[in-house]
PDB file of N, CA and C in Angstrom:
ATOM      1  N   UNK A   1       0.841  -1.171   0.000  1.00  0.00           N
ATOM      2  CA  UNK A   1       0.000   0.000   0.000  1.00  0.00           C
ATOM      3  C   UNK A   1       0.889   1.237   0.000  1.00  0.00           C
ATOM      4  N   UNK A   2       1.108   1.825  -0.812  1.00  0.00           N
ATOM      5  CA  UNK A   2       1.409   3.125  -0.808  1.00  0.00           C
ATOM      6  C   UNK A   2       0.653   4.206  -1.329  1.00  0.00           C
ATOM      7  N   UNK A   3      -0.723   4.295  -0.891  1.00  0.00           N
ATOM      8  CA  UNK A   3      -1.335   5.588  -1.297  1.00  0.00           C
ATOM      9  C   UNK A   3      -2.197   5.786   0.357  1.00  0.00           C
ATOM     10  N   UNK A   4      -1.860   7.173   0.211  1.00  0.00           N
ATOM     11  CA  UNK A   4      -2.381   7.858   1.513  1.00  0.00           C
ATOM     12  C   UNK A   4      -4.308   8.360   1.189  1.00  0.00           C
ATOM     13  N   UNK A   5      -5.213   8.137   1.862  1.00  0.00           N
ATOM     14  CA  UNK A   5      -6.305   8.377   2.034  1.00  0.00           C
ATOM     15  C   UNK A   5      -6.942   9.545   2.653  1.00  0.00           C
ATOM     16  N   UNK A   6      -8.032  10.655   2.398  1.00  0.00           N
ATOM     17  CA  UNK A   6      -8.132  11.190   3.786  1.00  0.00           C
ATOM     18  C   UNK A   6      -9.453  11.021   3.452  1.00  0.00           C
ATOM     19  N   UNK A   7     -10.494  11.950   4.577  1.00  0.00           N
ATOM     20  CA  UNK A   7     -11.799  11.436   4.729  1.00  0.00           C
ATOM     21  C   UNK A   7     -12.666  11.220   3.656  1.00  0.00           C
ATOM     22  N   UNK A   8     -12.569  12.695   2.819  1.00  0.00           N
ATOM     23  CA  UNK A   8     -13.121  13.313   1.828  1.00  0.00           C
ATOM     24  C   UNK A   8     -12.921  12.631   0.596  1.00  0.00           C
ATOM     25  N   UNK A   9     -11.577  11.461  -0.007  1.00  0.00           N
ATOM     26  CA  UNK A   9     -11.628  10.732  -0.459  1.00  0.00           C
ATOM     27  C   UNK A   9     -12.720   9.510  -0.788  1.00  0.00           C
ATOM     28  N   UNK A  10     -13.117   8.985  -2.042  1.00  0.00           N
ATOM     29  CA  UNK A  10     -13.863   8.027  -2.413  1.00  0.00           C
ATOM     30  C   UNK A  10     -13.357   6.827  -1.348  1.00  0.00           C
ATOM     31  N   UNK A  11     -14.170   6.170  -0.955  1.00  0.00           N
ATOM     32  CA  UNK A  11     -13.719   4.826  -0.063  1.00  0.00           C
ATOM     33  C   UNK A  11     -13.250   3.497  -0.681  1.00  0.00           C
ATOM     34  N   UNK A  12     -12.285   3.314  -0.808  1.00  0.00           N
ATOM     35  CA  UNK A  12     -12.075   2.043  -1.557  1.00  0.00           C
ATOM     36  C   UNK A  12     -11.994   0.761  -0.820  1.00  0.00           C
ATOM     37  N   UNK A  13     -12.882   0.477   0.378  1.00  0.00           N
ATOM     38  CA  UNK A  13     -12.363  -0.940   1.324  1.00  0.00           C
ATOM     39  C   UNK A  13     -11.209  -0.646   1.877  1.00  0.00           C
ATOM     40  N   UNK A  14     -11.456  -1.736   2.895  1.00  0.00           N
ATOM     41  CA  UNK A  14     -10.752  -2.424   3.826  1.00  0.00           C
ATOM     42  C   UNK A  14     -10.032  -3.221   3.443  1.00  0.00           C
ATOM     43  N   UNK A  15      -8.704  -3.234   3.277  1.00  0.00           N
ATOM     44  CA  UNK A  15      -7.848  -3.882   3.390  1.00  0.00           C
ATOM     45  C   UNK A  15      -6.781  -4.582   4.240  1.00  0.00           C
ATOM     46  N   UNK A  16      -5.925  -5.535   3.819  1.00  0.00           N
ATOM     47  CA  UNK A  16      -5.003  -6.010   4.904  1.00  0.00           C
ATOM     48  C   UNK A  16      -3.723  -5.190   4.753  1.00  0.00           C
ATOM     49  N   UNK A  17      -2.874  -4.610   5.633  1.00  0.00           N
ATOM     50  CA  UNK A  17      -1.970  -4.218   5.732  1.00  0.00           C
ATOM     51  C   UNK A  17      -2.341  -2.803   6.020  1.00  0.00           C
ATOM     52  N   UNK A  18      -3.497  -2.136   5.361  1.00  0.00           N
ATOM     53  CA  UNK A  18      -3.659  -0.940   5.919  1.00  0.00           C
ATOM     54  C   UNK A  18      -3.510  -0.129   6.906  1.00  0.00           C
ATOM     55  N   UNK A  19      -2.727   0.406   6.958  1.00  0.00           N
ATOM     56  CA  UNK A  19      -2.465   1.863   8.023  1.00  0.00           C
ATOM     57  C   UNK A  19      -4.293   2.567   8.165  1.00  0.00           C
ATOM     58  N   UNK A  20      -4.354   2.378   9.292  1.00  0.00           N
ATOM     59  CA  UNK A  20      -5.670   4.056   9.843  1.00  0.00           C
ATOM     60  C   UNK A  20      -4.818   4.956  10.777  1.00  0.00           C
ATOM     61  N   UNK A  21      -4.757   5.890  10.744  1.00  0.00           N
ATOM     62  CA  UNK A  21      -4.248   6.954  11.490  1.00  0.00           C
ATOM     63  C   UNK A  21      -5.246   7.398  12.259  1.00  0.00           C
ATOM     64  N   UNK A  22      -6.091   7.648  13.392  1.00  0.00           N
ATOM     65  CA  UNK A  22      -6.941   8.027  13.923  1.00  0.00           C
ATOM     66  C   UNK A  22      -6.722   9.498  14.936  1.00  0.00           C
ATOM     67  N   UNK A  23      -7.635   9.965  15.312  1.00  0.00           N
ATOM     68  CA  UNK A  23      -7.046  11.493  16.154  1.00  0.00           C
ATOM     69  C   UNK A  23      -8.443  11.180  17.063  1.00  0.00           C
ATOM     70  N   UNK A  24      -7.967  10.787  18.383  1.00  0.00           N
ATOM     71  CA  UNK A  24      -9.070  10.439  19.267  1.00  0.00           C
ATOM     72  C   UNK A  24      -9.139  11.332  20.458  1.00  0.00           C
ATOM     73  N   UNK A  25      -9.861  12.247  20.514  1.00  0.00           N
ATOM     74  CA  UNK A  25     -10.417  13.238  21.560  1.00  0.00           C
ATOM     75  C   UNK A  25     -11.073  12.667  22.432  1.00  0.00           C
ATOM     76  N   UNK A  26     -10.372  13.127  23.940  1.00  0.00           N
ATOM     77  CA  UNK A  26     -11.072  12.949  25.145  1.00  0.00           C
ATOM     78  C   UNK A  26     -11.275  14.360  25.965  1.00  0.00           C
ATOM     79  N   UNK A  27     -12.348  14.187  26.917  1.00  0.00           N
ATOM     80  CA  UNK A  27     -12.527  15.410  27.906  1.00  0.00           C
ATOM     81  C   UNK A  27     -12.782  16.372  26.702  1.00  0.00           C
ATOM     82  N   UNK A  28     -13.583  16.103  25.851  1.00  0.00           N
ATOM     83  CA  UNK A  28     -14.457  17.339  24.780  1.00  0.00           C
ATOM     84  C   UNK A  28     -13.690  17.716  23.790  1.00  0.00           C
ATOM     85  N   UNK A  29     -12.670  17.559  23.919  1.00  0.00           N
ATOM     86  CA  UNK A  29     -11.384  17.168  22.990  1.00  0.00           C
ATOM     87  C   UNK A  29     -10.339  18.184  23.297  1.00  0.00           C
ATOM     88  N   UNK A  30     -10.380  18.260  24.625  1.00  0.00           N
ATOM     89  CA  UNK A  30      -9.221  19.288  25.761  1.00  0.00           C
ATOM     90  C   UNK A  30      -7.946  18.312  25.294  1.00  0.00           C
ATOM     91  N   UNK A  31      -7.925  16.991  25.128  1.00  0.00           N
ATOM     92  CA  UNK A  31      -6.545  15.911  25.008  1.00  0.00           C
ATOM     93  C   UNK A  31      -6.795  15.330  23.778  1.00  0.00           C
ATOM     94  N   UNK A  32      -6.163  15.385  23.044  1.00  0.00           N
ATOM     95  CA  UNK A  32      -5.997  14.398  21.224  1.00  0.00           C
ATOM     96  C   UNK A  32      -5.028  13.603  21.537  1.00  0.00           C
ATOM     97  N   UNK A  33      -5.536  12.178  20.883  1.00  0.00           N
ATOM     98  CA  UNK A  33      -4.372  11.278  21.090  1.00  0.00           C
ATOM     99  C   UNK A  33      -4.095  10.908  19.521  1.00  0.00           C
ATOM    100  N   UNK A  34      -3.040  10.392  19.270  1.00  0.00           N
ATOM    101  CA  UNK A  34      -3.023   9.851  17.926  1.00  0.00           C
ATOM    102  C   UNK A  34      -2.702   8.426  17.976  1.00  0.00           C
ATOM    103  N   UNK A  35      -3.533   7.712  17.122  1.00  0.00           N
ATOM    104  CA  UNK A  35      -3.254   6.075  17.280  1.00  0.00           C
ATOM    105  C   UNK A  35      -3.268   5.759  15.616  1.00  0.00           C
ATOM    106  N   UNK A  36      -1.993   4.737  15.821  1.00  0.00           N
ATOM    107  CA  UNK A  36      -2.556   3.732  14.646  1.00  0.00           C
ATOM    108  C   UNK A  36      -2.414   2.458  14.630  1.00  0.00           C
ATOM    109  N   UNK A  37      -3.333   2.038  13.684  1.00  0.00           N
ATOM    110  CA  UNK A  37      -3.867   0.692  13.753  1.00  0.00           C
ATOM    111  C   UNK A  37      -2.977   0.102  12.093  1.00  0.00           C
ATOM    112  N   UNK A  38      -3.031  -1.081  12.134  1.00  0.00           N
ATOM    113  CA  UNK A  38      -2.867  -1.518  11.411  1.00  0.00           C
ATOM    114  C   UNK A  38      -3.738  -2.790  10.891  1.00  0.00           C
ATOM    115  N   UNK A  39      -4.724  -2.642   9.679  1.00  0.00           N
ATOM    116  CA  UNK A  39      -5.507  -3.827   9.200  1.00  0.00           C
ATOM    117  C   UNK A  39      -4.575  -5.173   9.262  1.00  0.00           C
ATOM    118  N   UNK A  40      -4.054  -6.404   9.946  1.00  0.00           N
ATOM    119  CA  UNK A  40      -3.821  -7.062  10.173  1.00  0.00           C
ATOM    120  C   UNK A  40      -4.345  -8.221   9.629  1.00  0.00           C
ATOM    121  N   UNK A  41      -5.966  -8.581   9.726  1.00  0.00           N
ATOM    122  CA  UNK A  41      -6.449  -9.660   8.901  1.00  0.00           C
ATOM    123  C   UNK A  41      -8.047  -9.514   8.731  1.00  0.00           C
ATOM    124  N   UNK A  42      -8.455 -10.101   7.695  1.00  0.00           N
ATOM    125  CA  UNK A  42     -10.071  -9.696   7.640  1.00  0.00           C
ATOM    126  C   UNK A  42     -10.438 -10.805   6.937  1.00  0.00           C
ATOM    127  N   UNK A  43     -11.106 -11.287   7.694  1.00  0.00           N
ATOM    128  CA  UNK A  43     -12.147 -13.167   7.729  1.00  0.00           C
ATOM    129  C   UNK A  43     -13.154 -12.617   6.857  1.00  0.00           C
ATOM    130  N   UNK A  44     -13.573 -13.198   5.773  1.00  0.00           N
ATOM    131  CA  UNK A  44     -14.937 -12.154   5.256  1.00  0.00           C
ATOM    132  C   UNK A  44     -15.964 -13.368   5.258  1.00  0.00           C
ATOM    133  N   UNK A  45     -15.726 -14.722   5.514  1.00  0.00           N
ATOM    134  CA  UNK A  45     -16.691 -15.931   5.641  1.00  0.00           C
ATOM    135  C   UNK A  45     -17.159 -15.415   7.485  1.00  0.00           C
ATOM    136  N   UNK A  46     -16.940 -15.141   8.456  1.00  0.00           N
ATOM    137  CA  UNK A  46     -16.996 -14.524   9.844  1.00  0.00           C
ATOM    138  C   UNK A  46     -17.174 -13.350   9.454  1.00  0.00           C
ATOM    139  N   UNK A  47     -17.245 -12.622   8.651  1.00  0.00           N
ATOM    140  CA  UNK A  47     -17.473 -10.567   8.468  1.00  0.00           C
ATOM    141  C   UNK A  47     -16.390 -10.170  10.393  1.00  0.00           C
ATOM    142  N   UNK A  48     -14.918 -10.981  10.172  1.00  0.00           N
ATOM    143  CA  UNK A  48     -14.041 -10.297  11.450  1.00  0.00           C
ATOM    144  C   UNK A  48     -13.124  -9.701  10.518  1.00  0.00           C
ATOM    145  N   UNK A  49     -12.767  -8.721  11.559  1.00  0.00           N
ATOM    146  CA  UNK A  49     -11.526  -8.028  11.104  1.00  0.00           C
ATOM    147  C   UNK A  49     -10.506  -7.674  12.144  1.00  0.00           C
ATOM    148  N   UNK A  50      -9.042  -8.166  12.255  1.00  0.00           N
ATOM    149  CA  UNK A  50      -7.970  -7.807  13.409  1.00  0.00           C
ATOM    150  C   UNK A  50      -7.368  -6.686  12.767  1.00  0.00           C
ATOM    151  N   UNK A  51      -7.254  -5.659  14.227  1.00  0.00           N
ATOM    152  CA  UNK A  51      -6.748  -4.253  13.940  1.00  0.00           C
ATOM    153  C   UNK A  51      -5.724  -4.544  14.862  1.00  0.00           C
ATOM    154  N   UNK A  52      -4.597  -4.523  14.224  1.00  0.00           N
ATOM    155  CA  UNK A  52      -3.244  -3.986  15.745  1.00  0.00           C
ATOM    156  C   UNK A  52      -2.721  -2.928  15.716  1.00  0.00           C
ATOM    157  N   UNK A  53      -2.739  -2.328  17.028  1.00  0.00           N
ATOM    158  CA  UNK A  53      -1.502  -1.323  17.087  1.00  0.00           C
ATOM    159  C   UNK A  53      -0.080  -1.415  16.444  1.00  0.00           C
ATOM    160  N   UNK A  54       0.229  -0.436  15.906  1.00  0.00           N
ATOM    161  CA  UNK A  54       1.530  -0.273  15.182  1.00  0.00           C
ATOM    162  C   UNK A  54       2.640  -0.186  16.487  1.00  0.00           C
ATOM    163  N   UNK A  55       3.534  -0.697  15.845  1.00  0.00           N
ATOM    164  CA  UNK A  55       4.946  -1.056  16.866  1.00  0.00           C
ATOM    165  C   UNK A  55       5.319   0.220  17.132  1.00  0.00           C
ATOM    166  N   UNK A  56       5.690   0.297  18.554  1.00  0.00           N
ATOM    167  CA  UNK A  56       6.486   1.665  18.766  1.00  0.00           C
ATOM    168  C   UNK A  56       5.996   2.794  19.646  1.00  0.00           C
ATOM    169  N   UNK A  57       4.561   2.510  19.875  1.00  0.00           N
ATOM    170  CA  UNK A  57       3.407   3.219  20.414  1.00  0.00           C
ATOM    171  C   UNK A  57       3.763   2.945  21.851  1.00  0.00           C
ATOM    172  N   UNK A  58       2.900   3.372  23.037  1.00  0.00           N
ATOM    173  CA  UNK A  58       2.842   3.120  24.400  1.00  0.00           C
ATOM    174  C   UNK A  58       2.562   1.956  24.494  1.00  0.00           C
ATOM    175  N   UNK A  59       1.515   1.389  23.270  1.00  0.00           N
ATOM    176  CA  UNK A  59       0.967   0.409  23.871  1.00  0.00           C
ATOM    177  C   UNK A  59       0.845  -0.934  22.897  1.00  0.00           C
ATOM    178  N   UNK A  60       0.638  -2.493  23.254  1.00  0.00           N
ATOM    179  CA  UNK A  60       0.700  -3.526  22.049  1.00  0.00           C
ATOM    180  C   UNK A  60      -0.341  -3.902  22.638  1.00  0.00           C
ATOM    181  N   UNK A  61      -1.153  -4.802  21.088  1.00  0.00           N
ATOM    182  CA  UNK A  61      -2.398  -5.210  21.888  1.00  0.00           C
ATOM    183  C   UNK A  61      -3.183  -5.049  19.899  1.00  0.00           C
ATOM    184  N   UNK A  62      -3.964  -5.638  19.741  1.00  0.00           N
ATOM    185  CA  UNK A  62      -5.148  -5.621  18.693  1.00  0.00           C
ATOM    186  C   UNK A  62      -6.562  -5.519  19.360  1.00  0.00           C
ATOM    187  N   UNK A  63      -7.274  -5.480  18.302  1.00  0.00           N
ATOM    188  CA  UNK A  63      -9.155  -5.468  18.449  1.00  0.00           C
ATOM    189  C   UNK A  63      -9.285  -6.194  17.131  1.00  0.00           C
ATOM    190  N   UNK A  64     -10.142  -7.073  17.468  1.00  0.00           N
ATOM    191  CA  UNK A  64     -11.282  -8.099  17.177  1.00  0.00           C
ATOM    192  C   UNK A  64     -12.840  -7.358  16.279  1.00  0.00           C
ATOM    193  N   UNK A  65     -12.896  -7.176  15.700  1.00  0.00           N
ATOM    194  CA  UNK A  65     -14.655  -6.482  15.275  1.00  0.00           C
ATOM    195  C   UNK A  65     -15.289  -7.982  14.184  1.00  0.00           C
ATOM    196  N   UNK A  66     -16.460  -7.866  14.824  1.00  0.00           N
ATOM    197  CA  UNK A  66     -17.071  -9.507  14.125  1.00  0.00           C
ATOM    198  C   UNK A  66     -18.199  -8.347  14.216  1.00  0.00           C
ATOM    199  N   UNK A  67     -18.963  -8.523  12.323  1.00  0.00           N
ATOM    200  CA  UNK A  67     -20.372  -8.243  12.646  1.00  0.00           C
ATOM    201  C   UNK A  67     -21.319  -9.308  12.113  1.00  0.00           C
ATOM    202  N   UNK A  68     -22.155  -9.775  13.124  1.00  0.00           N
ATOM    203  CA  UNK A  68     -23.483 -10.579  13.322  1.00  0.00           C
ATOM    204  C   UNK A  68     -24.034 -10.375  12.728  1.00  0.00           C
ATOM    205  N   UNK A  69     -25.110 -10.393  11.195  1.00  0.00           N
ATOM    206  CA  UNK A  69     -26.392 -10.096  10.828  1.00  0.00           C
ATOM    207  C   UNK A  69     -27.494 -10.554  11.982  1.00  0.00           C
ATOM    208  N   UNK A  70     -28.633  -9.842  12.297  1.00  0.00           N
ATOM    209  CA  UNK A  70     -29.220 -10.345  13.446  1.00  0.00           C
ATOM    210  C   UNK A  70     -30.658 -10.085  12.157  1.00  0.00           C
ATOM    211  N   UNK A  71     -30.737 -10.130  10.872  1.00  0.00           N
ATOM    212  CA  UNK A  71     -32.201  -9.784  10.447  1.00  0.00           C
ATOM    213  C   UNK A  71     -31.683  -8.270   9.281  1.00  0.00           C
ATOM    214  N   UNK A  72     -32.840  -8.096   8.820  1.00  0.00           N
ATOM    215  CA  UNK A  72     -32.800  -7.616   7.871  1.00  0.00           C
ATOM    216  C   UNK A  72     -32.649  -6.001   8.608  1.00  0.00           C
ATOM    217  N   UNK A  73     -31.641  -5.364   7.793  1.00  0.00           N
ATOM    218  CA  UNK A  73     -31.332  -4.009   8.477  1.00  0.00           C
ATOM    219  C   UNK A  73     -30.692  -3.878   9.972  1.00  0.00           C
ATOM    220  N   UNK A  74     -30.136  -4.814  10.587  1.00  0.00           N
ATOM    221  CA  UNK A  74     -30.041  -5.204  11.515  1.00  0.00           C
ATOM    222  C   UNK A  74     -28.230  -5.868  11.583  1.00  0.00           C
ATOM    223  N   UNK A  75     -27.340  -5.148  12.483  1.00  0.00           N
ATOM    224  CA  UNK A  75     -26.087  -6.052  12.201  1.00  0.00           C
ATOM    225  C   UNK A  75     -25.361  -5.607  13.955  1.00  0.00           C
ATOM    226  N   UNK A  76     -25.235  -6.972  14.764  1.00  0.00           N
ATOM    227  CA  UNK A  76     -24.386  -6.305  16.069  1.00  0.00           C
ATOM    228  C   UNK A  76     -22.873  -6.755  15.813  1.00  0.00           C
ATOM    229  N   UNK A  77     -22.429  -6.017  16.623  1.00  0.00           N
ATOM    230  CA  UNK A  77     -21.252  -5.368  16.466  1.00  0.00           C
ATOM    231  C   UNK A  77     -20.475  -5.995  17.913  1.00  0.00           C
ATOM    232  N   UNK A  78     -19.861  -7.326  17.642  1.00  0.00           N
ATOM    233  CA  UNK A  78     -18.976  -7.514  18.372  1.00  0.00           C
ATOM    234  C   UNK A  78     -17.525  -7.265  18.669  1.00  0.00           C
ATOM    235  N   UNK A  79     -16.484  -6.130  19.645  1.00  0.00           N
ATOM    236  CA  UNK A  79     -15.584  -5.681  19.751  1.00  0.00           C
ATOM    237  C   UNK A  79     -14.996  -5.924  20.591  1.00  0.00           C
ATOM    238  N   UNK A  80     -14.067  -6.677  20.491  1.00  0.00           N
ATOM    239  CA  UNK A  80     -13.026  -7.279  21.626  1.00  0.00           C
ATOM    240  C   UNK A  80     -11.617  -6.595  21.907  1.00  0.00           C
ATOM    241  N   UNK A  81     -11.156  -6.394  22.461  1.00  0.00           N
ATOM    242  CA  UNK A  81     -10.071  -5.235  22.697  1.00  0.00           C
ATOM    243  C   UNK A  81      -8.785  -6.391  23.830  1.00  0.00           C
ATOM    244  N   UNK A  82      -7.840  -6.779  23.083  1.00  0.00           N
ATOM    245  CA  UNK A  82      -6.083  -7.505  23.476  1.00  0.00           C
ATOM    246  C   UNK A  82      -5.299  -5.951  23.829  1.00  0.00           C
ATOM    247  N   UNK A  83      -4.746  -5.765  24.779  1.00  0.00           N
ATOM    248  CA  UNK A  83      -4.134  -5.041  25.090  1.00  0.00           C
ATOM    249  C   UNK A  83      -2.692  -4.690  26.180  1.00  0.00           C
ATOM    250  N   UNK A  84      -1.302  -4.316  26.237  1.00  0.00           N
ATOM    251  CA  UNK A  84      -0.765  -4.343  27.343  1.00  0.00           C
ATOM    252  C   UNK A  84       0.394  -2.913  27.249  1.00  0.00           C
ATOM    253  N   UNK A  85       0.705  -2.717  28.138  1.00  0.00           N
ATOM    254  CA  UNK A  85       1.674  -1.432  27.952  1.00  0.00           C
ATOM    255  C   UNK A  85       2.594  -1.846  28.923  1.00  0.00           C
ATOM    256  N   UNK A  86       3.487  -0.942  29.098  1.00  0.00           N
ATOM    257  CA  UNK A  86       4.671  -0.903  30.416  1.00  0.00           C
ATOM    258  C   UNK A  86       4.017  -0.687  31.677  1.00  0.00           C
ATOM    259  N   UNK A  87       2.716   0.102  31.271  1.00  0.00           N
ATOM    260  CA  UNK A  87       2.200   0.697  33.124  1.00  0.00           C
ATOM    261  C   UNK A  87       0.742  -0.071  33.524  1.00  0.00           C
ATOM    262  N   UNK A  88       1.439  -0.790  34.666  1.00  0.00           N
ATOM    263  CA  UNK A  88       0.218  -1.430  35.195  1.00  0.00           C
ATOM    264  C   UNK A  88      -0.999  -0.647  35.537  1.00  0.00           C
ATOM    265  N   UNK A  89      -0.561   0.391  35.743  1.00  0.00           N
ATOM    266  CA  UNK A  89      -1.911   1.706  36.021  1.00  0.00           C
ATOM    267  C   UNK A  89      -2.683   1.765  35.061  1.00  0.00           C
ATOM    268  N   UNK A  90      -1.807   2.139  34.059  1.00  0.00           N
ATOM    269  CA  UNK A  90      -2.779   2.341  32.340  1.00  0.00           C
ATOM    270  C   UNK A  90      -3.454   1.078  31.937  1.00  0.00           C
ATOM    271  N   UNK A  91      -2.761   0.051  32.589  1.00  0.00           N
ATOM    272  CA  UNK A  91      -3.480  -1.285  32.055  1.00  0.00           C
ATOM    273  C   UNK A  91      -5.162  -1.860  32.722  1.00  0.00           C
ATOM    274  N   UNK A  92      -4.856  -1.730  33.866  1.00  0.00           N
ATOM    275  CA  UNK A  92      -5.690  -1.752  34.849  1.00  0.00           C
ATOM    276  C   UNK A  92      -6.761  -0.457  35.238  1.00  0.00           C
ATOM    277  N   UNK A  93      -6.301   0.372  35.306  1.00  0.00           N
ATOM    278  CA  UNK A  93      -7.053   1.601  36.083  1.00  0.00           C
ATOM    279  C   UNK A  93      -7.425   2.416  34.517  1.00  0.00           C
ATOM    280  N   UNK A  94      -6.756   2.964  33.783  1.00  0.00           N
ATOM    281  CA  UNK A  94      -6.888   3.930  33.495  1.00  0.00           C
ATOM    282  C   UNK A  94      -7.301   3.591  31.336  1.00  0.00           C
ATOM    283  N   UNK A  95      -6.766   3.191  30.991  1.00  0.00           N
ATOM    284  CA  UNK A  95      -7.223   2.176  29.883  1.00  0.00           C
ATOM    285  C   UNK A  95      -8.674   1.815  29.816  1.00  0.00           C
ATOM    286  N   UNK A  96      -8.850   1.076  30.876  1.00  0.00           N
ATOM    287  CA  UNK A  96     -10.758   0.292  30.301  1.00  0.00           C
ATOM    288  C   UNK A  96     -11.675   1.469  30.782  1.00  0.00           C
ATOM    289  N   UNK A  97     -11.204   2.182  31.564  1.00  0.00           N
ATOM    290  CA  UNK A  97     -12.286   3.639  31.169  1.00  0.00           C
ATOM    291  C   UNK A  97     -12.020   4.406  29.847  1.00  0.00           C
ATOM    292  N   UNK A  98     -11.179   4.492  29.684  1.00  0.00           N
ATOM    293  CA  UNK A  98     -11.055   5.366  28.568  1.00  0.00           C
ATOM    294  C   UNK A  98     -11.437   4.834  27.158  1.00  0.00           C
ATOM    295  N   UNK A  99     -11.032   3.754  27.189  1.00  0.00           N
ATOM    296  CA  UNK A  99     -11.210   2.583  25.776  1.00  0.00           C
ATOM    297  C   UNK A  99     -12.147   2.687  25.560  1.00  0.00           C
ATOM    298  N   UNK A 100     -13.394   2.097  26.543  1.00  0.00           N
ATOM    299  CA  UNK A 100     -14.916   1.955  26.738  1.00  0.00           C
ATOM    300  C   UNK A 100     -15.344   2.985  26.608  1.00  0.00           C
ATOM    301  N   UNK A 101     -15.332   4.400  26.894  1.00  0.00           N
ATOM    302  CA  UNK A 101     -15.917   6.010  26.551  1.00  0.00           C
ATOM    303  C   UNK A 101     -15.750   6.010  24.613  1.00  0.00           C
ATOM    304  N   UNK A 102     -13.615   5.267  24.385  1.00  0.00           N
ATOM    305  CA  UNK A 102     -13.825   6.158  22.745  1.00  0.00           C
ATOM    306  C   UNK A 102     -14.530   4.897  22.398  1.00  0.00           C
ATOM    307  N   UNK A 103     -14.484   3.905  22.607  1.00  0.00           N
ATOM    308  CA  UNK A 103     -15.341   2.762  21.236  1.00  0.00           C
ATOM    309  C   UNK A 103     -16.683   2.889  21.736  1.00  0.00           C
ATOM    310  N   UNK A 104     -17.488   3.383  22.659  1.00  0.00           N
ATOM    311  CA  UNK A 104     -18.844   3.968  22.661  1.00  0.00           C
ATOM    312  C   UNK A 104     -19.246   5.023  21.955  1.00  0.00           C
ATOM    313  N   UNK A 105     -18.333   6.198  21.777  1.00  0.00           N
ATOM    314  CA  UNK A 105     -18.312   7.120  20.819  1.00  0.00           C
ATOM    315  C   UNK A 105     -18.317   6.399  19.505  1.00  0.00           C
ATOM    316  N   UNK A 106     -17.327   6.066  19.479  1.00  0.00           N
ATOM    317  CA  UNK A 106     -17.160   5.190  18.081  1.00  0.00           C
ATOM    318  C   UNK A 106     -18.388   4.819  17.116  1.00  0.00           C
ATOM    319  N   UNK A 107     -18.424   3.967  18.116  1.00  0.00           N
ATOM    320  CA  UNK A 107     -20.288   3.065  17.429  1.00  0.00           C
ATOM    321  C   UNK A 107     -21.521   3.858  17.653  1.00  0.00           C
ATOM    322  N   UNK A 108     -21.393   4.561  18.437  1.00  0.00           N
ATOM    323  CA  UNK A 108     -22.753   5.765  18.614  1.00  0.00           C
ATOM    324  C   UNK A 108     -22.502   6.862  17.119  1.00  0.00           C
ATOM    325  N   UNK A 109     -21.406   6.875  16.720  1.00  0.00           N
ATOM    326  CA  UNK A 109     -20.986   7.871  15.739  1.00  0.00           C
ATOM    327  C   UNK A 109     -21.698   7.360  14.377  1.00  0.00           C
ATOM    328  N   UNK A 110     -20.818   6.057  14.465  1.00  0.00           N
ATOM    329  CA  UNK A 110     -21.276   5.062  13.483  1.00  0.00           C
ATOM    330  C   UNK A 110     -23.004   4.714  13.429  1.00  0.00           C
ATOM    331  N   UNK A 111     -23.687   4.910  14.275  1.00  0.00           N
ATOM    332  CA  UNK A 111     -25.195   4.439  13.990  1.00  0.00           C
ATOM    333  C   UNK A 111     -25.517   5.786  13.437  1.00  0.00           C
ATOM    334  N   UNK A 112     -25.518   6.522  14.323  1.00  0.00           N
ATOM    335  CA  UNK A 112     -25.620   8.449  13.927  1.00  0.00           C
ATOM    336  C   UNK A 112     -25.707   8.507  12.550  1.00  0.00           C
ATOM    337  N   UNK A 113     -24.487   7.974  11.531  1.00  0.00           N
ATOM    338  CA  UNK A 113     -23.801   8.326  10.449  1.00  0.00           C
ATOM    339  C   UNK A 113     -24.929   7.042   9.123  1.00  0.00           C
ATOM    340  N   UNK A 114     -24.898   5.963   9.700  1.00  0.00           N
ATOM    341  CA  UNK A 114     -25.841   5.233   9.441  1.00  0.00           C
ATOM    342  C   UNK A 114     -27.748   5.376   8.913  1.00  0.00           C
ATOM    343  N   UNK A 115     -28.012   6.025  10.238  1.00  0.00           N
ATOM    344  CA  UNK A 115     -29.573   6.589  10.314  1.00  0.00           C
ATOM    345  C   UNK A 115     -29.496   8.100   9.137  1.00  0.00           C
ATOM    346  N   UNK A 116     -28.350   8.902   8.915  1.00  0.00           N
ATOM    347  CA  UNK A 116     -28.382   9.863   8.649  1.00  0.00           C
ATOM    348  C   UNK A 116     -28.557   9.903   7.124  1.00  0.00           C
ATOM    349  N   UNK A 117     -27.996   8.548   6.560  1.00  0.00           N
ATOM    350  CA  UNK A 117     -27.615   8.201   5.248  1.00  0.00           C
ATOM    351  C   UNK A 117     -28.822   7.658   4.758  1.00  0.00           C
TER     352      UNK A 117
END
């Protein structure tokens, strides 16, 4: 892959190896973090897809996304989150609040964006 994407771009899929660069605001977006993921693997007989963190970051660890058809118009969204860093604090304490706030945003964004279309 060597072509860079931005939003406003036509969407061409999901791919493996893909870079996402993300800019994730917390506290109203007083703190920006920057993460990236890397498309890792995508099951399309399971509709899963593994995202890992790129080497080098605070933190190692992937996410899991499986979507369920549950019926017509209808798809849940299973998200599993592998994760570890150097700081037992961030791992434990301070991580599964924060994780759980952006991938609630996340998917609340995503239905939002969904209903709107």
């Amino acid at each position: 892959m060597d072509k860079i994407s931005y939003e406003e771009d036509e969407y061409e899929g999901l791919k493996e190896g893909q870079l996402i660069f993300l800019e994730i605001k917390v506290g109203y977006g007083i703190l920006k973090l920057a993460v990236t993921h890397q498309v890792n693997k995508i099951i399309e007989e399971s509709k899963t897809m593994k995202f890992c963190y790129v080497e080098g970051g605070k933190a190692a660890g992937s996410q899991m996304i499986k979507l369920v058809s549950k019926g017509p118009n209808t798809t849940e969204v299973i998200h599993d989150t592998y994760y570890k860093s150097g700081s037992k604090f961030r791992d434990e304490k301070l991580y599964p609040i924060v994780h759980e706030r952006i991938i609630n945003e996340f998917h609340r964004n995503v239905k939002n964006f969904l209903e709107e279309a």
